[in-house]
C-alpha atoms as a PDB file:
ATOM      1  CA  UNK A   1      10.706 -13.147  -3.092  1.00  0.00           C
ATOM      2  CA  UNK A   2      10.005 -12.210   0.617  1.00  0.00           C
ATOM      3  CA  UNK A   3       7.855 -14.523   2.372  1.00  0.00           C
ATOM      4  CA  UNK A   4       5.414 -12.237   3.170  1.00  0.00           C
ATOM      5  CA  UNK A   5       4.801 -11.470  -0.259  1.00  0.00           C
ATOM      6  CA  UNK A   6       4.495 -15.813  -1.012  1.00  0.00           C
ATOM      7  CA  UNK A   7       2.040 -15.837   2.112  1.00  0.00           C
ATOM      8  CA  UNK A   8       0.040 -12.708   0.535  1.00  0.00           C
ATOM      9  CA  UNK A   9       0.482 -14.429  -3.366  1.00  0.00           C
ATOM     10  CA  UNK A  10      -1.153 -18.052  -1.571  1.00  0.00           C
ATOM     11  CA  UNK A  11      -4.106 -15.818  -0.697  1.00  0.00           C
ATOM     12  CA  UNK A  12      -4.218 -13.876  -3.858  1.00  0.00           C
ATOM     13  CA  UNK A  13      -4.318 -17.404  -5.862  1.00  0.00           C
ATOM     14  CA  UNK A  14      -6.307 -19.240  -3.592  1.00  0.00           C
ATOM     15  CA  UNK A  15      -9.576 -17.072  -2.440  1.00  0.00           C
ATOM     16  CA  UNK A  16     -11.467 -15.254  -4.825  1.00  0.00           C
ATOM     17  CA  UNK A  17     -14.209 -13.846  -2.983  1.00  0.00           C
ATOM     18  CA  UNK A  18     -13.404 -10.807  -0.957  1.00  0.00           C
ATOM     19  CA  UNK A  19     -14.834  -7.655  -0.032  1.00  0.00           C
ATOM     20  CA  UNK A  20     -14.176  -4.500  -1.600  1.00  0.00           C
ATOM     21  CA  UNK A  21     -14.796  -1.199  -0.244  1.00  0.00           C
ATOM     22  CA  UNK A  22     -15.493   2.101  -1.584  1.00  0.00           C
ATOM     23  CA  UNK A  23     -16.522   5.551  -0.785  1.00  0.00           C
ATOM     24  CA  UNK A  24     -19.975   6.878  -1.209  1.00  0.00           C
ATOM     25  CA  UNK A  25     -21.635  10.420   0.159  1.00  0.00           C
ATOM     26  CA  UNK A  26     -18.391   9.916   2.641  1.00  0.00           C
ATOM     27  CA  UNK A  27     -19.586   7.030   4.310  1.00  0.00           C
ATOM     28  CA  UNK A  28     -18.137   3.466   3.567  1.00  0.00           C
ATOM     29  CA  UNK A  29     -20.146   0.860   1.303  1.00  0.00           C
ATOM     30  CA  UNK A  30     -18.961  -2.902   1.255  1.00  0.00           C
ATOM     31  CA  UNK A  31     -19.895  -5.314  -1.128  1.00  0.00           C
ATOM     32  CA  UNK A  32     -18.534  -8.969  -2.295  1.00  0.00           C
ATOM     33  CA  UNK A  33     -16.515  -9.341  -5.574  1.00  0.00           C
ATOM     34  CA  UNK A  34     -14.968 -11.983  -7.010  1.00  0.00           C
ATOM     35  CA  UNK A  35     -11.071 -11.064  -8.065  1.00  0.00           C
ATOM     36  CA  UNK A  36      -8.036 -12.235 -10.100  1.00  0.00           C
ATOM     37  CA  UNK A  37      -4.876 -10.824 -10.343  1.00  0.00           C
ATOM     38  CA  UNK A  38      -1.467 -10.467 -11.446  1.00  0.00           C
ATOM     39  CA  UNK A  39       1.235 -10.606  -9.007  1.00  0.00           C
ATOM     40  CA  UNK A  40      -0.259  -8.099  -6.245  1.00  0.00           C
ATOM     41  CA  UNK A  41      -2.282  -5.764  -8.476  1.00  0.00           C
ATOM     42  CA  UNK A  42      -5.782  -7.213  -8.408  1.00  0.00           C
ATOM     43  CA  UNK A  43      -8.706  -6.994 -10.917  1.00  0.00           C
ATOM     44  CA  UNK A  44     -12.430  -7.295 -10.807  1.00  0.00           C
ATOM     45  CA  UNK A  45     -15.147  -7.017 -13.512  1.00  0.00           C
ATOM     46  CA  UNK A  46     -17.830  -4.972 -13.196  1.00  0.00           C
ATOM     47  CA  UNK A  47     -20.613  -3.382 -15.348  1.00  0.00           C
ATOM     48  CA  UNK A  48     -19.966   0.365 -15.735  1.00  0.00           C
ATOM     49  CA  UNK A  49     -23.614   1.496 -14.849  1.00  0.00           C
ATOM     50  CA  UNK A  50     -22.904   0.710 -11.011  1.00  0.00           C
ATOM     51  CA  UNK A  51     -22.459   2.605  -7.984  1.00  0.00           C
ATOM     52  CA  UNK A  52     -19.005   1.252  -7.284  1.00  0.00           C
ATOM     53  CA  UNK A  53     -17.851   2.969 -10.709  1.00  0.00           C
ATOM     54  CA  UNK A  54     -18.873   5.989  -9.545  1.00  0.00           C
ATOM     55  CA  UNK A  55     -17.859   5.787  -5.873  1.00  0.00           C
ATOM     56  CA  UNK A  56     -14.412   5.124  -7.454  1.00  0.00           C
ATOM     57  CA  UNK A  57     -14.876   8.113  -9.838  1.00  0.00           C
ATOM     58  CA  UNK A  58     -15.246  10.446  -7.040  1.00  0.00           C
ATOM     59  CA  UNK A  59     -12.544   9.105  -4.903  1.00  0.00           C
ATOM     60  CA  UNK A  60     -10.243   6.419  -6.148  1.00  0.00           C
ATOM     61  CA  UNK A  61      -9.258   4.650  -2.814  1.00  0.00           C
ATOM     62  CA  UNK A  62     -10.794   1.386  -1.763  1.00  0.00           C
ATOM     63  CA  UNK A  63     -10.248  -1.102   0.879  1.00  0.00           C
ATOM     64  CA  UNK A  64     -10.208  -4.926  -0.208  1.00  0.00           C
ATOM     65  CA  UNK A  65     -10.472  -8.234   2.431  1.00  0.00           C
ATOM     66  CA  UNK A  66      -9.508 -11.572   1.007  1.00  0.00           C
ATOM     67  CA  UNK A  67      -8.853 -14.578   2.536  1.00  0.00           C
ATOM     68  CA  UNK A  68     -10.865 -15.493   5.602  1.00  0.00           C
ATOM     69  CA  UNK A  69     -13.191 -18.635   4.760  1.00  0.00           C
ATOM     70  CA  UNK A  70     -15.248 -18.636   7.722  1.00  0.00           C
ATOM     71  CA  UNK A  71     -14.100 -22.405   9.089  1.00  0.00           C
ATOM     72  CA  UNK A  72     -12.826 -20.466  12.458  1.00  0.00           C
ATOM     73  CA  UNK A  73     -10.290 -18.178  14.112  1.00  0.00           C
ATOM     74  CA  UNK A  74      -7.102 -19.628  12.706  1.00  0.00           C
ATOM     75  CA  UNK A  75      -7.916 -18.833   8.869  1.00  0.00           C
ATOM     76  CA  UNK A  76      -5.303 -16.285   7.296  1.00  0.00           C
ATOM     77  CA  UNK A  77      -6.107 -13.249   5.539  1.00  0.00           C
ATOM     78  CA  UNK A  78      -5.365  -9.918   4.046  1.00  0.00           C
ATOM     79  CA  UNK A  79      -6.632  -6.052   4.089  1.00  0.00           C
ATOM     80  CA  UNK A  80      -5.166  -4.568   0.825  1.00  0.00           C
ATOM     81  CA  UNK A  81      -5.279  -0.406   0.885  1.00  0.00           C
ATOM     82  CA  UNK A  82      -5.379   0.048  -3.451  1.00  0.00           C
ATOM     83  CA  UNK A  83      -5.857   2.861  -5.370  1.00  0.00           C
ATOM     84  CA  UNK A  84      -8.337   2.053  -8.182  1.00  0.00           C
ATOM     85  CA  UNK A  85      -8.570   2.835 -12.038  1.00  0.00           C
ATOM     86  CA  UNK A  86     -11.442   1.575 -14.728  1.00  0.00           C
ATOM     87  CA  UNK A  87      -9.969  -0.172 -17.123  1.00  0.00           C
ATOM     88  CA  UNK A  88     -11.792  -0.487 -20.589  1.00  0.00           C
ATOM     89  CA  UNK A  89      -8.578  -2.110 -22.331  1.00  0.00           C
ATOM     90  CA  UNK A  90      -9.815  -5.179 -24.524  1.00  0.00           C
ATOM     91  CA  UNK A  91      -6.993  -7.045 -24.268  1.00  0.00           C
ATOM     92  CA  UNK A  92      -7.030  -6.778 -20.274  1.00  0.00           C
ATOM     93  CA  UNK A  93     -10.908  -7.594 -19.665  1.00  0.00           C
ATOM     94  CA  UNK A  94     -10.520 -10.997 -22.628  1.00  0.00           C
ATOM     95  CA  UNK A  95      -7.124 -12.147 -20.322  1.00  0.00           C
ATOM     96  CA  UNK A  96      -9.469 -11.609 -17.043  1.00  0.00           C
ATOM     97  CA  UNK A  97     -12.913 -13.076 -18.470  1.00  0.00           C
ATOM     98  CA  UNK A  98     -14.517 -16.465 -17.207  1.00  0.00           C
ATOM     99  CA  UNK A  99     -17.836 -17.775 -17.498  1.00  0.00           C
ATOM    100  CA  UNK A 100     -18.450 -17.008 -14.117  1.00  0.00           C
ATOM    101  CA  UNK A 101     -19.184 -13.271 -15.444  1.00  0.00           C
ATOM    102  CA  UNK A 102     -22.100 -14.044 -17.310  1.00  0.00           C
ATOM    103  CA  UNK A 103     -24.600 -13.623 -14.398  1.00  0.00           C
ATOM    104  CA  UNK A 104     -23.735  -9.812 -14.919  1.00  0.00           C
ATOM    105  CA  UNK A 105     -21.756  -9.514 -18.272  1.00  0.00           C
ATOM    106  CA  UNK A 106     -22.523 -10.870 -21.572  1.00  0.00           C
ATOM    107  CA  UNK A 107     -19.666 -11.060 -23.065  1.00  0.00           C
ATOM    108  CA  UNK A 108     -15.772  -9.985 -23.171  1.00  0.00           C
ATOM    109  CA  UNK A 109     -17.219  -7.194 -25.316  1.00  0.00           C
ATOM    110  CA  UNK A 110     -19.897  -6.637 -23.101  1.00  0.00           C
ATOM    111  CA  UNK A 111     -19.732  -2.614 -23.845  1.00  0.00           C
ATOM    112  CA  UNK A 112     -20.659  -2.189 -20.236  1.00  0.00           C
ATOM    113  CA  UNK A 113     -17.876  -4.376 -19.370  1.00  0.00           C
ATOM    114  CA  UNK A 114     -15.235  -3.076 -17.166  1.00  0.00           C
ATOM    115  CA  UNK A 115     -12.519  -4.069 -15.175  1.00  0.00           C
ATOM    116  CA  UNK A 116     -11.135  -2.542 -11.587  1.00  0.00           C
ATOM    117  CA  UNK A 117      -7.267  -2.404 -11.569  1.00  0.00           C
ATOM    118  CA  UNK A 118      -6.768  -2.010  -8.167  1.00  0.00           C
ATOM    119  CA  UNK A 119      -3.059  -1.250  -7.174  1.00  0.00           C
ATOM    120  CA  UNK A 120      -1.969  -1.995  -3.398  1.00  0.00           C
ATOM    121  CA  UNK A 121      -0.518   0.918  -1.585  1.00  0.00           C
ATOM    122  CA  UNK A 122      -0.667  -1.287   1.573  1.00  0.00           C
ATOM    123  CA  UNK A 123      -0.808  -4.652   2.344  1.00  0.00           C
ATOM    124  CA  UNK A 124      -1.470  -6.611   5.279  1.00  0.00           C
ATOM    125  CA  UNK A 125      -1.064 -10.060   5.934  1.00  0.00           C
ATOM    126  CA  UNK A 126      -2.589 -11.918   9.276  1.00  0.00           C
ATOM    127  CA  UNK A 127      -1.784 -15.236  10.108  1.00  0.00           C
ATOM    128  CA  UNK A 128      -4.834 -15.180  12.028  1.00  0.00           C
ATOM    129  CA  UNK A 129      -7.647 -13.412  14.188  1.00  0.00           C
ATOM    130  CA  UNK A 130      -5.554 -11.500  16.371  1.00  0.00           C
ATOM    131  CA  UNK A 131      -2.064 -12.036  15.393  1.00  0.00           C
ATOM    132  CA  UNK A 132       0.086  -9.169  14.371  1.00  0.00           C
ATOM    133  CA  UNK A 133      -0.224  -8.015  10.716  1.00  0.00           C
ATOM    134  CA  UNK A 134       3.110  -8.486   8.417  1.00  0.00           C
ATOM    135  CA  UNK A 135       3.005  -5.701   6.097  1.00  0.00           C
ATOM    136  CA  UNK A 136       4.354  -5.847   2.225  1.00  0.00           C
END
C-alpha cells in the first residue's frame, strides 16, 4: 500500500465529520455529514426526502472535506472529488447503521433510509494548510 493511500486511510478511519458538497440550481451547497467507509469509497446515510438526494439526482458529482479538526494550521486533511450513487441495498445500509442515525432515521429499515456511495475520482491529501497536496 502506498503511503499516501495509509495517510488518506488514517483520515478516512479517524474523522467522521466532513463536508460534502453538491450541486443545486448550478451553484454549490455545503453541508456537514457524518461518514464511514470501506477502503476509499465512502458512505453516508441520509433520508431520501432531502435536497442532497436530489442535487445528486441531477448531477452525480460531489466534493467531500475530511480531516481538519480546527486545533490550528498544522492539522492534515483531504478534498475527495467522488461520483455519487443512492444506495437502497439492505444489506449495505444494516453493515453502515449506528445509533448515531436515529436523530434522522428510525431504523435500518427506515424506508426513507438511504445511503450515499460516494466513489473517489480524486483524492487529495495535505499534510497541512499550505503544503502541497499528494494525490491518490
Amino acid at each position: 500500500m502506498s503511503d499516501v493511500k495509509q495517510k488518506v486511510l488514517s483520515i478516512l478511519d479517524n474523522y467522521k465529520v466532513g463536508t460534502l458538497a453538491t450541486i443545486q440550481n448550478n451553484k454549490p451547497y455545503s453541508r456537514f455529514m457524518m461518514f464511514s467507509h470501506d477502503d476509499l469509497v465512502l458512505y453516508t446515510a441520509t433520508n431520501k426526502n432531502t435536497h442532497k438526494v436530489d442535487d445528486i439526482q441531477s448531477n452525480p458529482y460531489v466534493h467531500i472535506l475530511l480531516g481538519y479538526d480546527g486545533q490550528g494550521w498544522n492539522d492534515p486533511y483531504v478534498e475527495i472529488e467522488a461520483k455519487a450513487l443512492i444506495e437502497d441495498n439492505k444489506e449495505l445500509k444494516e453493515t453502515f447503521w449506528n445509533d448515531h442515525l436515529k436523530e434522522w432515521i428510525n431504523s435500518p429499515d427506515d424506508p426513507n433510509y438511504v445511503l450515499l456511495q460516494l466513489t473517489p475520482e480524486n483524492i487529495r491529501y495535505f499534510e497541512k494548510a499550505g503544503s502541497e497536496p499528494e494525490e491518490l
